[in-house]
Structure formats: C-alpha cells, structure tokens
N, C-alpha and C. Protein backbone atom coordinates (compact mmCIF):
# COMPACT_ATOMS: atom_id res chain seq x y z
N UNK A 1 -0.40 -3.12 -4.48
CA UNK A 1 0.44 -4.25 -4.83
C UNK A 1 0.60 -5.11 -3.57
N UNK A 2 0.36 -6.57 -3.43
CA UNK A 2 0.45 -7.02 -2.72
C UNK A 2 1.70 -8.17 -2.21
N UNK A 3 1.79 -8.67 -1.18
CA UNK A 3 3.25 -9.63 -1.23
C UNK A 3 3.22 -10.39 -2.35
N UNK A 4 2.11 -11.34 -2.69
CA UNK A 4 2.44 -12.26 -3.97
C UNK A 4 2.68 -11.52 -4.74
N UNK A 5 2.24 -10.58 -5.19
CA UNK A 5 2.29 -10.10 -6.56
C UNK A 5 3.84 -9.43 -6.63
N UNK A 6 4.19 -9.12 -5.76
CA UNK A 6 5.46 -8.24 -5.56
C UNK A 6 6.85 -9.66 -5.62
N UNK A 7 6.17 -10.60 -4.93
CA UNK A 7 7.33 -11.82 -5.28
C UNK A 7 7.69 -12.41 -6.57
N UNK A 8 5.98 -12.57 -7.01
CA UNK A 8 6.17 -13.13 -8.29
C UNK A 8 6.96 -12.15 -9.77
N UNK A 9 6.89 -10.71 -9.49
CA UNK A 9 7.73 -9.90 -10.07
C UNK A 9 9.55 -10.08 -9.40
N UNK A 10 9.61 -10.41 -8.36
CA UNK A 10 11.04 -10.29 -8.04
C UNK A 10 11.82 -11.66 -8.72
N UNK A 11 10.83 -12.86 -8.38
CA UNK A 11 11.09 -14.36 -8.74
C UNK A 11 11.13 -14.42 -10.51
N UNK A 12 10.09 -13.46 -11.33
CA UNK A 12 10.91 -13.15 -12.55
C UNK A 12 11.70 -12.67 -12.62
N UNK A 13 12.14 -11.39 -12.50
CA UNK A 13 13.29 -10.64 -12.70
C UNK A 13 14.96 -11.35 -11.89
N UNK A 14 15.00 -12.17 -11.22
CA UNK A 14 15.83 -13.05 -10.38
C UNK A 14 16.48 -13.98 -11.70
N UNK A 15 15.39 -14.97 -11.93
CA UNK A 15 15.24 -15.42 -12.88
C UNK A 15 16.35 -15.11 -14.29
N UNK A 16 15.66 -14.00 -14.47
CA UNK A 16 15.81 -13.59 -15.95
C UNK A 16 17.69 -12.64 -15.72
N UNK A 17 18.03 -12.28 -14.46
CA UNK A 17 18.92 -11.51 -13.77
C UNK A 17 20.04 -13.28 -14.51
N UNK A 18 19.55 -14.73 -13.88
CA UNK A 18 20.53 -15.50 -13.19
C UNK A 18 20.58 -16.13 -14.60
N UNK A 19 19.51 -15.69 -15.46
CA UNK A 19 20.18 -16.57 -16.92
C UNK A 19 21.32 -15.59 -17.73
N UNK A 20 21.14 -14.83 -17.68
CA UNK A 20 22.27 -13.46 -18.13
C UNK A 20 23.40 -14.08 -17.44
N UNK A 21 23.29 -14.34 -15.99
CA UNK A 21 25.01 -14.21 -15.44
C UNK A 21 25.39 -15.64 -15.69
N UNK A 22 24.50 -16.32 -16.61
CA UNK A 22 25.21 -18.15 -16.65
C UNK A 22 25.14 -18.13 -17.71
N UNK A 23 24.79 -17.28 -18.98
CA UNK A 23 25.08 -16.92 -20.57
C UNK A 23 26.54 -15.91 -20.60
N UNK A 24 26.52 -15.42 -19.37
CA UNK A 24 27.87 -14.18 -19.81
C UNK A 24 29.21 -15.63 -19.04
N UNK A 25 28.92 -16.08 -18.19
CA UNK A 25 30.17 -16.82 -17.57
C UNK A 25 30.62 -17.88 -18.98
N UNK A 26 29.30 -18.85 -19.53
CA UNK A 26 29.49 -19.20 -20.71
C UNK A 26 30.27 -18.79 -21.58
N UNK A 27 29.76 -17.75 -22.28
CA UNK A 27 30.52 -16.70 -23.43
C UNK A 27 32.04 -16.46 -23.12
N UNK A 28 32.71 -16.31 -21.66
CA UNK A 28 33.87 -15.65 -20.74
C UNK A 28 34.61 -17.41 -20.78
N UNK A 29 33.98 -18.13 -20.30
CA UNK A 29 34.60 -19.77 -20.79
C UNK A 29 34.98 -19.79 -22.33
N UNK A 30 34.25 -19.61 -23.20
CA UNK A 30 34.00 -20.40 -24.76
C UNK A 30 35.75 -19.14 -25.13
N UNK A 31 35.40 -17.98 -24.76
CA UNK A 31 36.41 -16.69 -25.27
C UNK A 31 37.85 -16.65 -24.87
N UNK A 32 37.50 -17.12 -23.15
CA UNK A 32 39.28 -17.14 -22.86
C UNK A 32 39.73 -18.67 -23.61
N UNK A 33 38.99 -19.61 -23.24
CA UNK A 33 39.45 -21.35 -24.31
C UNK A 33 39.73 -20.71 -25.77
N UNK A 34 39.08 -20.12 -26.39
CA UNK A 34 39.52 -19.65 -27.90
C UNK A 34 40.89 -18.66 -28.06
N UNK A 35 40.56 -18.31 -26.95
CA UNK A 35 42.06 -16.66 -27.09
C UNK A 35 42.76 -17.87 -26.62
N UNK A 36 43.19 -19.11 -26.34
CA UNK A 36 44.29 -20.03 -25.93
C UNK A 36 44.98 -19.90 -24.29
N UNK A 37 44.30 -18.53 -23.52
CA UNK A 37 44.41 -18.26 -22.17
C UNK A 37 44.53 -19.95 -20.94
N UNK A 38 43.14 -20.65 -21.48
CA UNK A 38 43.15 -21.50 -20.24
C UNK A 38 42.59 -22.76 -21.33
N UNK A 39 42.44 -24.01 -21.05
CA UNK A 39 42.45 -25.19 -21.49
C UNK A 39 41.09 -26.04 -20.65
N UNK A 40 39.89 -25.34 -20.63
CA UNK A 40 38.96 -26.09 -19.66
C UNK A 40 39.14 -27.82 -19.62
N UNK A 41 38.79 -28.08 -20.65
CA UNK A 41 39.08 -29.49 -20.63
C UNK A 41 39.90 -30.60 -20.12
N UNK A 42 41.19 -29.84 -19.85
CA UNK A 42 42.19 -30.58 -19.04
C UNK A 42 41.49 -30.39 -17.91
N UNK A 43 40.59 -29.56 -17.07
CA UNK A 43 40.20 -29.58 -15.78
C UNK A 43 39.26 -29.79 -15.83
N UNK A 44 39.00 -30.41 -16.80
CA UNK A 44 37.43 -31.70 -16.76
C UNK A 44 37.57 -32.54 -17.04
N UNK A 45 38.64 -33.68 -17.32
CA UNK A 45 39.52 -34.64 -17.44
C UNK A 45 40.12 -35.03 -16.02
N UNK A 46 40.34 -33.71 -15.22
CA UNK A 46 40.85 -34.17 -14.24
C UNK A 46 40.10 -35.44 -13.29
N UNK A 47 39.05 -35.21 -13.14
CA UNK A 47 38.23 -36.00 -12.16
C UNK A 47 38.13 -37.46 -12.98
N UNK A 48 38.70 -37.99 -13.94
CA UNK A 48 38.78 -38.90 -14.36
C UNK A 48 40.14 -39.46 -14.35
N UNK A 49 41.10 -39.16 -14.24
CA UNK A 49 42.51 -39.47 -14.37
C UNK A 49 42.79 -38.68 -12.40
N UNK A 50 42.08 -39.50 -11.44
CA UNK A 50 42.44 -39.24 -10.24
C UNK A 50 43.47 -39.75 -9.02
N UNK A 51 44.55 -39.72 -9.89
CA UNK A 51 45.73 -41.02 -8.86
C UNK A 51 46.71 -40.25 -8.28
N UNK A 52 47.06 -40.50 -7.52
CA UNK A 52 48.33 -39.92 -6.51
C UNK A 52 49.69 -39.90 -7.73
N UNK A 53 49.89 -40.84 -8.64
CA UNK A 53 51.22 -40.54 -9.50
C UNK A 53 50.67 -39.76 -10.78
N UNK A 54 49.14 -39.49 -11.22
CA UNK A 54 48.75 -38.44 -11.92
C UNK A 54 50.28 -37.49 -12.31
N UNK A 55 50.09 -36.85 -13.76
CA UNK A 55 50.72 -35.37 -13.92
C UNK A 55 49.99 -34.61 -13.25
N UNK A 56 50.73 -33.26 -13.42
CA UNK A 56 49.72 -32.24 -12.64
C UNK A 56 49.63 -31.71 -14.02
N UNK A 57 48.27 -31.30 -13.69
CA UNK A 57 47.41 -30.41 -15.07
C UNK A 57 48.48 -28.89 -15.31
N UNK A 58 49.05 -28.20 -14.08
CA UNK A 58 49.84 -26.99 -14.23
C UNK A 58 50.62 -26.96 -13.77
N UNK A 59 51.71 -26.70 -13.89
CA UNK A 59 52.94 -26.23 -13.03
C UNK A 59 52.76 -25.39 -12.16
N UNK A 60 53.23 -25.19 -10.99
CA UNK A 60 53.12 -24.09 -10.16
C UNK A 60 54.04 -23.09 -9.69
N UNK A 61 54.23 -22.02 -10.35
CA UNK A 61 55.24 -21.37 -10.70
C UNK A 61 56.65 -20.86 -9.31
N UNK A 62 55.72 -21.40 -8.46
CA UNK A 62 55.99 -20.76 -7.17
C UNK A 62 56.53 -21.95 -6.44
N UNK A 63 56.78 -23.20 -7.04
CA UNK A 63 57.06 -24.67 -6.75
C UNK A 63 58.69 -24.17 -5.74
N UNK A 64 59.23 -24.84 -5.32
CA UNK A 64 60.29 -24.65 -4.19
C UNK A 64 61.28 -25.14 -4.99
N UNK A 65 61.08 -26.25 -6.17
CA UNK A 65 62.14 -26.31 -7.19
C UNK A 65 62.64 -25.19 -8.09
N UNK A 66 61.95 -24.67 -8.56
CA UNK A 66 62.19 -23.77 -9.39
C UNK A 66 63.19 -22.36 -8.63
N UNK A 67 62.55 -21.98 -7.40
CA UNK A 67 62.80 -21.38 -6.73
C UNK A 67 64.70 -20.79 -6.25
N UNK A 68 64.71 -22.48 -5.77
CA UNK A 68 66.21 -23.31 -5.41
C UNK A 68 67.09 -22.94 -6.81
N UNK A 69 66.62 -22.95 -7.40
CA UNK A 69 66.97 -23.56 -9.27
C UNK A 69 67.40 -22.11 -10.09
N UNK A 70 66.47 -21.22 -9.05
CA UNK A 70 66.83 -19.30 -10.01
C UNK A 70 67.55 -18.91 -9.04
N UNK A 71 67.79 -19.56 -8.15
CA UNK A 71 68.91 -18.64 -6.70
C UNK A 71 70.11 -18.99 -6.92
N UNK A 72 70.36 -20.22 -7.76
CA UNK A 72 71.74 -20.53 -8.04
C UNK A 72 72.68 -19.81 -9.28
C-alpha cells in the first residue's frame, strides 16, 4: 500500500466521517427547535436587526438587576 493510496482511503473515510457529524448536528438543531428548548431563528435574525437600542434575543439570568432585585 502506498502513500497515495493510503490518503485517498483516509480523504474518503474523513469525508464520509464529516458528513455524519453535519447530518447529526442538523438532526440535534431541527430536535431541540421542535422539543421548544432553543428558538434558532431569533439568532439568525439577529445579524439583521444589529443596533445598539436592539432587544436582547435572551435575558441573562445572572444580569446585576435581577440579582439586586432577589436580595431585597
């Protein structure tokens, strides 16, 4: 077996390895958006609605308001 021949087996199997892990990330997108977990779309919206007085797409639970707000 020689180097080409040994690449051109690795450069398939690479291949065929990197369409699996961009069909399973797919499937893991389409499943948590359906179970109602996460909302892709609002964070593909984002880059279109890009202004400093923007909403924010999430709250951040850990915000210094909220914080102030449960200590009282």
């Amino acid at each position: 077996m020689e180097l080409k021949e040994l690449q051109g087996y690795a450069t398939f199997f690479m291949t065929i390895f990197l369409v699996l892990m961009l069909y399973g990330y797919i499937m893991h997108l389409y499943r948590s958006e359906k179970k109602g977990e996460k909302d892709y779309e609002k964070y593909g919206k984002m880059a279109l609605d890009d202004e400093i007085d923007s909403t924010p797409i999430e709250t951040n639970p850990n915000s210094p308001k909220k914080t102030k707000e449960q200590n009282k």
